[in-house]
C-alpha atoms as a PDB file:
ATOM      1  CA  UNK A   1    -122.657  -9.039  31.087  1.00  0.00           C
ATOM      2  CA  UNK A   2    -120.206  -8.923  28.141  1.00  0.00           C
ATOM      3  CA  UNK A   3    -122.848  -7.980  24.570  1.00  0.00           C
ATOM      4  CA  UNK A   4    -122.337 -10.272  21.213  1.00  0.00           C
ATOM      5  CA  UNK A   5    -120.792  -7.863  18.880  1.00  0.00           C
ATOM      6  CA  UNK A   6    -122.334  -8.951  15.079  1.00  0.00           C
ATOM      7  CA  UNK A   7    -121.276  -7.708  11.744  1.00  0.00           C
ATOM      8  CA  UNK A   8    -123.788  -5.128   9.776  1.00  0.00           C
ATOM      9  CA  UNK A   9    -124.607  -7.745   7.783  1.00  0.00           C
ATOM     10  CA  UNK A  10    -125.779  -9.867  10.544  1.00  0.00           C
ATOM     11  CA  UNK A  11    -127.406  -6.427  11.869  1.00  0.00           C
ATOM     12  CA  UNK A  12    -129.320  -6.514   8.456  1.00  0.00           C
ATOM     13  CA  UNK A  13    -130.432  -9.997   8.413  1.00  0.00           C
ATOM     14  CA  UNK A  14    -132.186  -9.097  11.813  1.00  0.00           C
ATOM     15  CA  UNK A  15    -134.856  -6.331  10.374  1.00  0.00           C
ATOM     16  CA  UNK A  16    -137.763  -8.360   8.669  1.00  0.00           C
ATOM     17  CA  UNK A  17    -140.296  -7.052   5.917  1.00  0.00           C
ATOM     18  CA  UNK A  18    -143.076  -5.262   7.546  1.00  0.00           C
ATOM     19  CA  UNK A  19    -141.243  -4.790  10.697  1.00  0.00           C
ATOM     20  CA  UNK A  20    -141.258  -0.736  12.333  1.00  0.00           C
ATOM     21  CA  UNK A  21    -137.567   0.605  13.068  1.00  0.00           C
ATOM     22  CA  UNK A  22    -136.798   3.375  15.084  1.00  0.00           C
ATOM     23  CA  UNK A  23    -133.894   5.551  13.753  1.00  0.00           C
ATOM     24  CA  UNK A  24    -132.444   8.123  15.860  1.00  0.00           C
ATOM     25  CA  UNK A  25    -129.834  10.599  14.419  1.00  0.00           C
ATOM     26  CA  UNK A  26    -130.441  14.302  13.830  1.00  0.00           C
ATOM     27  CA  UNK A  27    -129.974  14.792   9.521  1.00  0.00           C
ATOM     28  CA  UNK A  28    -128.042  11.095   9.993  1.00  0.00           C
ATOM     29  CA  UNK A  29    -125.851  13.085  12.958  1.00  0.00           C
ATOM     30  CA  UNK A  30    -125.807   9.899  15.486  1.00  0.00           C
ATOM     31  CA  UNK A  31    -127.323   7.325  13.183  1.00  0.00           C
ATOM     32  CA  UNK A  32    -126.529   3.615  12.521  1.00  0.00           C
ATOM     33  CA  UNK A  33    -124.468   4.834   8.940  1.00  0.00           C
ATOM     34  CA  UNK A  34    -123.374   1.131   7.793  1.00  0.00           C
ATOM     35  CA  UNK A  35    -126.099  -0.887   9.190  1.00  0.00           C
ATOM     36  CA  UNK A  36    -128.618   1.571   7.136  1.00  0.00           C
ATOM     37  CA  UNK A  37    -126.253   1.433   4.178  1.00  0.00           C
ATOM     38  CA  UNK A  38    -126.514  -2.406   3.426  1.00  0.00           C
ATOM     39  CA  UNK A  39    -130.095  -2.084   4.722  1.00  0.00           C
ATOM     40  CA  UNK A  40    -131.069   0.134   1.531  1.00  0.00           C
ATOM     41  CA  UNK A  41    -129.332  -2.622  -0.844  1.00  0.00           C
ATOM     42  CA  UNK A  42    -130.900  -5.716   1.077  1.00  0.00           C
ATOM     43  CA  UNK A  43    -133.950  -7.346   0.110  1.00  0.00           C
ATOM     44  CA  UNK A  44    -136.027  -6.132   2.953  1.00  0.00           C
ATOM     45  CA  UNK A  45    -139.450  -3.784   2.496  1.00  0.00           C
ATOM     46  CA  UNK A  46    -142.378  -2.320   3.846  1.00  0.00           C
ATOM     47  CA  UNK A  47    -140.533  -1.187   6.783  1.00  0.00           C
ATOM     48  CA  UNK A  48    -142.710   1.444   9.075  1.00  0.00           C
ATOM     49  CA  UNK A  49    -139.663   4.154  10.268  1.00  0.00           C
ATOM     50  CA  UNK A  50    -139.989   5.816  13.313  1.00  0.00           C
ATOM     51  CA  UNK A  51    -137.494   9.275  12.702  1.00  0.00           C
ATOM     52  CA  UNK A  52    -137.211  12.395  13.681  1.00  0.00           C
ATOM     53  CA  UNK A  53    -136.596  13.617   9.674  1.00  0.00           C
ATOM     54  CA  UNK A  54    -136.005  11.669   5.846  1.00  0.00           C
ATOM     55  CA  UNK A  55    -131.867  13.113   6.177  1.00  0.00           C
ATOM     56  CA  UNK A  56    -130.855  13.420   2.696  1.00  0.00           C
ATOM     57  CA  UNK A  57    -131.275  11.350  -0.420  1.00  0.00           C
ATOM     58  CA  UNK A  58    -127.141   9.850  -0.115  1.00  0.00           C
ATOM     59  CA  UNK A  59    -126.782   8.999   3.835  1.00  0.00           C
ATOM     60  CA  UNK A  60    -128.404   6.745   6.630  1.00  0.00           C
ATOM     61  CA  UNK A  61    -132.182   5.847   6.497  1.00  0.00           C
ATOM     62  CA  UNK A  62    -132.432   8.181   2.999  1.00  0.00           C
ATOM     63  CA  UNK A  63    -131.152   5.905   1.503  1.00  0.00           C
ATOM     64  CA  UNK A  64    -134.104   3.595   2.030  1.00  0.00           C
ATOM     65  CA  UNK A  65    -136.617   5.485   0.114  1.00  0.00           C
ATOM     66  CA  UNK A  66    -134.814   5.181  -3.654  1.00  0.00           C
ATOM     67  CA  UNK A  67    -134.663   1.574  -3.687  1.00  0.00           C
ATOM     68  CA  UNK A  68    -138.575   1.352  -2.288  1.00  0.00           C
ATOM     69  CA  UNK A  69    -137.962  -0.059   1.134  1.00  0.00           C
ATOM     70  CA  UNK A  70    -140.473   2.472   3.566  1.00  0.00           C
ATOM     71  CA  UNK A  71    -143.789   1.859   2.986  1.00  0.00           C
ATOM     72  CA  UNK A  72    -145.066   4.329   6.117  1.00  0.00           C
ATOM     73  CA  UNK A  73    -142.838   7.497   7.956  1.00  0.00           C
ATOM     74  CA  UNK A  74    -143.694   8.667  11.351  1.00  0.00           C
ATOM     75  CA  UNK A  75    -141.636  11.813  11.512  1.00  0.00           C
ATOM     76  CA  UNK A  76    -141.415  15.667  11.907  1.00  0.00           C
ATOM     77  CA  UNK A  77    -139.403  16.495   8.575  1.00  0.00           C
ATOM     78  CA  UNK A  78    -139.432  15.764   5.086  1.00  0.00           C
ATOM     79  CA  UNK A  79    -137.870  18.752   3.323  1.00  0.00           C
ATOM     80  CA  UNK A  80    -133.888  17.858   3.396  1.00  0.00           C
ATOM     81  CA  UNK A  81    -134.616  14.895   1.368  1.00  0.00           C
ATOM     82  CA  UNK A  82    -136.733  15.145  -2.416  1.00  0.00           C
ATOM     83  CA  UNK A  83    -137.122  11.670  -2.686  1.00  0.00           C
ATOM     84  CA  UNK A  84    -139.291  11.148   0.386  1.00  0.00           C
ATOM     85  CA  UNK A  85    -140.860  14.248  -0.287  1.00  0.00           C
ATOM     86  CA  UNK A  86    -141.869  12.942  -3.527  1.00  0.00           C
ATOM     87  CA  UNK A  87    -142.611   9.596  -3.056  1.00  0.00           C
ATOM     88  CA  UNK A  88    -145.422  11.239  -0.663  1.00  0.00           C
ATOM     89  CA  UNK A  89    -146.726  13.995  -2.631  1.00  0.00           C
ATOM     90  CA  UNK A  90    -147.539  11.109  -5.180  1.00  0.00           C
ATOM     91  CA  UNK A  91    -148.711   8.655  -2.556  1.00  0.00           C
ATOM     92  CA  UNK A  92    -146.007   6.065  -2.775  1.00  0.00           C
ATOM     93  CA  UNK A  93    -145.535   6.715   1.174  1.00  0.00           C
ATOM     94  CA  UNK A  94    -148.272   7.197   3.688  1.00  0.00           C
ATOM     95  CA  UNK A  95    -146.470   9.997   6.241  1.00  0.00           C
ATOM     96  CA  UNK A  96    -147.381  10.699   9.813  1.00  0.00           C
ATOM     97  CA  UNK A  97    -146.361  14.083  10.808  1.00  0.00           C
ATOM     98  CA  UNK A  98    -145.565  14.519  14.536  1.00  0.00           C
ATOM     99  CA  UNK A  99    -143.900  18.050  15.925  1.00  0.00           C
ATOM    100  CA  UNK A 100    -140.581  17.307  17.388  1.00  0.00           C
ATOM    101  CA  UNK A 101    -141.341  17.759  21.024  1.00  0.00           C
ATOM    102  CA  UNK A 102    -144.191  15.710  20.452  1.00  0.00           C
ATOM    103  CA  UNK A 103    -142.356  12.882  19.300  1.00  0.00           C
ATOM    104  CA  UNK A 104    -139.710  12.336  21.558  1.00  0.00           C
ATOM    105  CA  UNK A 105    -142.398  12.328  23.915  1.00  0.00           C
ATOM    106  CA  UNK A 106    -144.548  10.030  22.192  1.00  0.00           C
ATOM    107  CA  UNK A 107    -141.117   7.647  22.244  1.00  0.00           C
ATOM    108  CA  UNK A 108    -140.523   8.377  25.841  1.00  0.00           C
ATOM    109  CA  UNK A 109    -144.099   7.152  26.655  1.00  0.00           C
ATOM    110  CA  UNK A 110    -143.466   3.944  24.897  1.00  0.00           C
ATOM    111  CA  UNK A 111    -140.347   3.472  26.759  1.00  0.00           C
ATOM    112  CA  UNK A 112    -140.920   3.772  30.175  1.00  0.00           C
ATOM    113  CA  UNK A 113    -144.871   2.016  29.462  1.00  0.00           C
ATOM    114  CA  UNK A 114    -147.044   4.796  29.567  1.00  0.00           C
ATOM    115  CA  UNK A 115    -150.692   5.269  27.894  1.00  0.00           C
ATOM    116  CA  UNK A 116    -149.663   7.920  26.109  1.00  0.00           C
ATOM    117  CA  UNK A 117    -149.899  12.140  27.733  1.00  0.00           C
ATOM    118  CA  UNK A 118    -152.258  15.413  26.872  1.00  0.00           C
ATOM    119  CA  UNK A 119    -150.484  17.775  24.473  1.00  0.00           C
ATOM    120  CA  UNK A 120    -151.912  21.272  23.478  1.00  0.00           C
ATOM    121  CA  UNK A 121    -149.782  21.414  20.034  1.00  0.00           C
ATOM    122  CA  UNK A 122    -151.178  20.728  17.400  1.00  0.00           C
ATOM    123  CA  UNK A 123    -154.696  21.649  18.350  1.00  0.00           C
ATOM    124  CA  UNK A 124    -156.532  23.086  15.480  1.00  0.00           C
ATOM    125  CA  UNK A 125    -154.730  21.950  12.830  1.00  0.00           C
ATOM    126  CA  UNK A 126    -153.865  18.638  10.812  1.00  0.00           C
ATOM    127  CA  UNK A 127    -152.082  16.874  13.814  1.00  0.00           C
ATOM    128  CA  UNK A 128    -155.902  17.183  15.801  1.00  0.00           C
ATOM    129  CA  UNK A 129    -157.737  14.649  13.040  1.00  0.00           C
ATOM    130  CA  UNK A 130    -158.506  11.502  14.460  1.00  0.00           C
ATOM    131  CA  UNK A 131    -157.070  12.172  17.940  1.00  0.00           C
ATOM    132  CA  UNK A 132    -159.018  12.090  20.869  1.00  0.00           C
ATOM    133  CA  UNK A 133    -159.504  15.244  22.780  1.00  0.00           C
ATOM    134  CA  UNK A 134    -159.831  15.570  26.112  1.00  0.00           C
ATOM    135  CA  UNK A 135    -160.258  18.293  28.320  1.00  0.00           C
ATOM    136  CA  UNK A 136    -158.880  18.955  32.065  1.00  0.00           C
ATOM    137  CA  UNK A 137    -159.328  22.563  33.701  1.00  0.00           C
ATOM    138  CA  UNK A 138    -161.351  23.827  30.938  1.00  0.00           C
ATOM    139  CA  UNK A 139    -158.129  23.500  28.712  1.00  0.00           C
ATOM    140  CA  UNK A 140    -158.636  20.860  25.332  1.00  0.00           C
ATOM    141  CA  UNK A 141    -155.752  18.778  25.188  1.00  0.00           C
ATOM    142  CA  UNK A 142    -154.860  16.276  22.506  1.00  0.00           C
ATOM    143  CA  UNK A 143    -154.158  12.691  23.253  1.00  0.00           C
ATOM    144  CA  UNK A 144    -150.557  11.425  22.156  1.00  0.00           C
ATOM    145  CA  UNK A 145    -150.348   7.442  21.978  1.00  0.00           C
ATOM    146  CA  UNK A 146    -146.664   6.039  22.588  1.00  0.00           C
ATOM    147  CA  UNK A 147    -145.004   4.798  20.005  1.00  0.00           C
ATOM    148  CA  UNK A 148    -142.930   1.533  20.322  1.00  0.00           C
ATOM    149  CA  UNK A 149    -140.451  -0.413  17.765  1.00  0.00           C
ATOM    150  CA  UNK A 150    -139.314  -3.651  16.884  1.00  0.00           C
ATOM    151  CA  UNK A 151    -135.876  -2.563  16.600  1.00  0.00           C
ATOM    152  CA  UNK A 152    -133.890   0.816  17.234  1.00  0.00           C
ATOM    153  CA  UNK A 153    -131.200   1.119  15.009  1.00  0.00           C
ATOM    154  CA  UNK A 154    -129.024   3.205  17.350  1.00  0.00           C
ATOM    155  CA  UNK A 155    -125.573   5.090  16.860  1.00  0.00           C
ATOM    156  CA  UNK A 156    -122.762   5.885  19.479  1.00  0.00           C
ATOM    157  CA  UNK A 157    -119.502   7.010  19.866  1.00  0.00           C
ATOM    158  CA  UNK A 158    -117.908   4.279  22.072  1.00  0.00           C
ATOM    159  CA  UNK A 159    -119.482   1.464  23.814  1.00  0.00           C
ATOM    160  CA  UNK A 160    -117.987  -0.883  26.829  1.00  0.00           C
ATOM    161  CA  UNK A 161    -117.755  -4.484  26.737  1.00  0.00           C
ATOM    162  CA  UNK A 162    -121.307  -4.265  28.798  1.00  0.00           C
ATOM    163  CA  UNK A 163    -122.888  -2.352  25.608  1.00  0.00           C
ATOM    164  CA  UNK A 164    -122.747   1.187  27.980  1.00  0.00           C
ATOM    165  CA  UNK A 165    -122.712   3.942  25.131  1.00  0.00           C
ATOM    166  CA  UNK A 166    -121.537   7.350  25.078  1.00  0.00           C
ATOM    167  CA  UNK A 167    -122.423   9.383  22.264  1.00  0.00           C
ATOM    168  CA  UNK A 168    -120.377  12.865  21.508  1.00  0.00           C
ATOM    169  CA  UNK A 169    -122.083  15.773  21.563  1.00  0.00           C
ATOM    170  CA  UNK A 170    -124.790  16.456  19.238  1.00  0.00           C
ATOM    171  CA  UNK A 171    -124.810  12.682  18.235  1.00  0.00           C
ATOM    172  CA  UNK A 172    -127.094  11.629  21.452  1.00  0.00           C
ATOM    173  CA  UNK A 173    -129.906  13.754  20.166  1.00  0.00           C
ATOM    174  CA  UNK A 174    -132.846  10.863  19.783  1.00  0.00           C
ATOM    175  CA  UNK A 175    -130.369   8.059  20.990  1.00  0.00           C
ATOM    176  CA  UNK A 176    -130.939   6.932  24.666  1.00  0.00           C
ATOM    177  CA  UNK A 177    -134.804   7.936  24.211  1.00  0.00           C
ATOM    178  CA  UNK A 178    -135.494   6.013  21.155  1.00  0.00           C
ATOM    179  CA  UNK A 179    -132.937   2.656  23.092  1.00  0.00           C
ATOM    180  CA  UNK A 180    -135.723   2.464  25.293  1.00  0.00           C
ATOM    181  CA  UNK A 181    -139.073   2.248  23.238  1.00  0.00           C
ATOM    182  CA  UNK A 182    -138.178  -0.893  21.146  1.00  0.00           C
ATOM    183  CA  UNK A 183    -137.792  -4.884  21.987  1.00  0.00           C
ATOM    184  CA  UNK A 184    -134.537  -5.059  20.032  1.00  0.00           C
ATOM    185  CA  UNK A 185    -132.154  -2.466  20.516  1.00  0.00           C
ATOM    186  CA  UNK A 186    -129.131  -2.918  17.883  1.00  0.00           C
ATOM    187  CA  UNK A 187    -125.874  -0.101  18.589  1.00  0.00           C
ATOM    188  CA  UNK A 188    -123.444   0.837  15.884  1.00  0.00           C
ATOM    189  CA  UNK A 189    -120.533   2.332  17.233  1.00  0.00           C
ATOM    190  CA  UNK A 190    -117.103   4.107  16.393  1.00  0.00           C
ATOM    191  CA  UNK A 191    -115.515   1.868  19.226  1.00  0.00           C
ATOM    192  CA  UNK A 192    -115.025  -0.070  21.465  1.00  0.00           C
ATOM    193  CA  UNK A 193    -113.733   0.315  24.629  1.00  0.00           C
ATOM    194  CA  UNK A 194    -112.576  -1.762  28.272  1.00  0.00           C
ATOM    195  CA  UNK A 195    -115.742  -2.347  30.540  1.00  0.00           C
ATOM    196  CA  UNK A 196    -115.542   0.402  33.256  1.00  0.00           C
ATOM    197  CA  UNK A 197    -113.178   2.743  31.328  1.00  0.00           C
ATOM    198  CA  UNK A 198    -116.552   4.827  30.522  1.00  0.00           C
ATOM    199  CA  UNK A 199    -116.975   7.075  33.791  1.00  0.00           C
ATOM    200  CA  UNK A 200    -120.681   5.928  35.079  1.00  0.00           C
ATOM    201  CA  UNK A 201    -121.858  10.133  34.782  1.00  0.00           C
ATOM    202  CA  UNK A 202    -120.811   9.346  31.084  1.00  0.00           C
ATOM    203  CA  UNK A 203    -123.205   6.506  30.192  1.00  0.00           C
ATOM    204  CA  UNK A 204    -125.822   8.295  28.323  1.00  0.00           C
ATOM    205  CA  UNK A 205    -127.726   4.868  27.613  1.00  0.00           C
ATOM    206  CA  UNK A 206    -127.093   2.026  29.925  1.00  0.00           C
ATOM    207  CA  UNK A 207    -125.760  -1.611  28.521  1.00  0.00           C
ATOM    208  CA  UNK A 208    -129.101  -3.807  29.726  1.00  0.00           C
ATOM    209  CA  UNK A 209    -130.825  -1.699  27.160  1.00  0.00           C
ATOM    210  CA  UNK A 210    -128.903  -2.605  24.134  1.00  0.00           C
ATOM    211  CA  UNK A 211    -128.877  -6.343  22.658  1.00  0.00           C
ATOM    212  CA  UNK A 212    -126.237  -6.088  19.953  1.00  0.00           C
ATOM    213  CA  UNK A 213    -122.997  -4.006  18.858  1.00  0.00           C
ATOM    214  CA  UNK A 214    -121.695  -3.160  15.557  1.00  0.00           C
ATOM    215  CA  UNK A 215    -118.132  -1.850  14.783  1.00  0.00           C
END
C-alpha cells in the first residue's frame, strides 16, 4: 500500500492543542527537524511530550518550550536545554521524570498493549511516589504504566513507497519503539526511495505502522 506523502505544514496542522506527542531522537539525533520547526512557530499549545530529553534550546522539540507550547514533559533529561530547565524550576512545566530504560519500556508496553511491567529502579527514591508497589519472591517491585500517544513525530533516513523506514545508525535510537505506541504515526524522512529497494533485514520499522511521510 503506497503512503500519502504531506508537506510539514500539513504535518503541523495535524497536532491539536492538548494533544500528547511522542518525539523520538537522541539530543534531536533521529528527530522530525522541520515538522518540529514550524510546530514551535504554529499556533498550537498545551501539548503533553513524550521524549527521551528537552535537546537544546535551537533544534527539534526545544524549540517548543520558548514560544510556550509544552504544558507537561515525560522524559529522562532536562539539563542540555536551560529553557526547559527553567520553565520547571519556576513551575511553568509540570515534568515527569522516567530513567531511560524505564521509558522505552514504558513505550514498548503501550505498543504491543500491555498493562504495564514490575521495575526495581527507582525504588526508594522520587520515581517510587504514587506508584504502586508490588511484591513477587519477596522482591518490591514498582509498577510502570505504558505510555501511549496521539501522534509520534518520527524521523528516518529513507522510507519506501510502502512507508518501510530505515534509519542510519544512531538515528533509530527511540524510533521504531516510540512508531508503535501512538494512533497516528507521522515519518519525516531524508528520502525517498522505490518500494522493495530497502532489503527486508533493513526495515527497522515496518510501513503498516506509519500513516504519513514528510520529505
Amino acid at each position: 500500500m503506497t503512503k500519502t506523502k504531506i508537506t510539514v505544514s500539513q504535518a503541523v496542522e495535524k497536532i491539536k492543542d492538548g494533544m500528547t506527542v511522542m518525539v523520538a531522537g537522541f539530543l534531536s539525533s533521529g528527530s522530525a527537524l522541520k515538522v518540529l520547526d514550524a510546530l514551535s512557530k504554529s499556533s498550537v499549545k498545551d501539548l503533553t511530550i513524550i521524549c527521551n530529553d528537552t535537546t537544546f534550546p535551537d533544534r527539534g522539540h526545544g524549540l517548543l518550550f520558548e514560544p510556550k507550547k509544552v504544558k507537561k514533559v515525560i522524559t529522562s533529561y532536562l539539563g542540555a536545554n536551560p529553557v526547559s530547565q527553567q520553565q520547571f524550576e519556576e513551575g511553568l512545566i509540570e515534568v515527569e521524570f522516567v530513567p531511560q530504560g524505564t521509558m522505552i519500556e514504558r513505550i514498548r508496553c503501550g505498543g504491543y498493549g500491555l498493562g504495564g511491567f514490575l521495575s526495581p529502579t527507582g525504588k526508594g527514591t522520587l520515581i517510587e511516589q504514587g506508584k504502586q508497589v508490588i511484591n513477587v519472591d519477596g522482591i518490591d517491585y514498582l509498577l510502570e504504566k505504558p505510555l501511549r500517544a496521539d501522534v509520534a513525530l518520527i524521523g528516518a533516513t529513507r522510507s519506501d513507497g510502502a512507508g518501510n523506514l530505515y534509519y542510519e545508525g544512531t538515528t533509530r535510537n527511540f524510533n521504531p519503539t516510540m512508531a508503535m505506541a501512538a494512533n497516528l504515526v507521522i515519518a519525516e524522512v531524508e528520502e525517498i526511495v522505490s518500494t522493495g529497494s530497502i532489503k527486508p533485514e533493513d526495515v527497522h520499522t515496518q510501513g503498516i505502522l506509519v500513516d504519513f511521510i514528510v520529505n
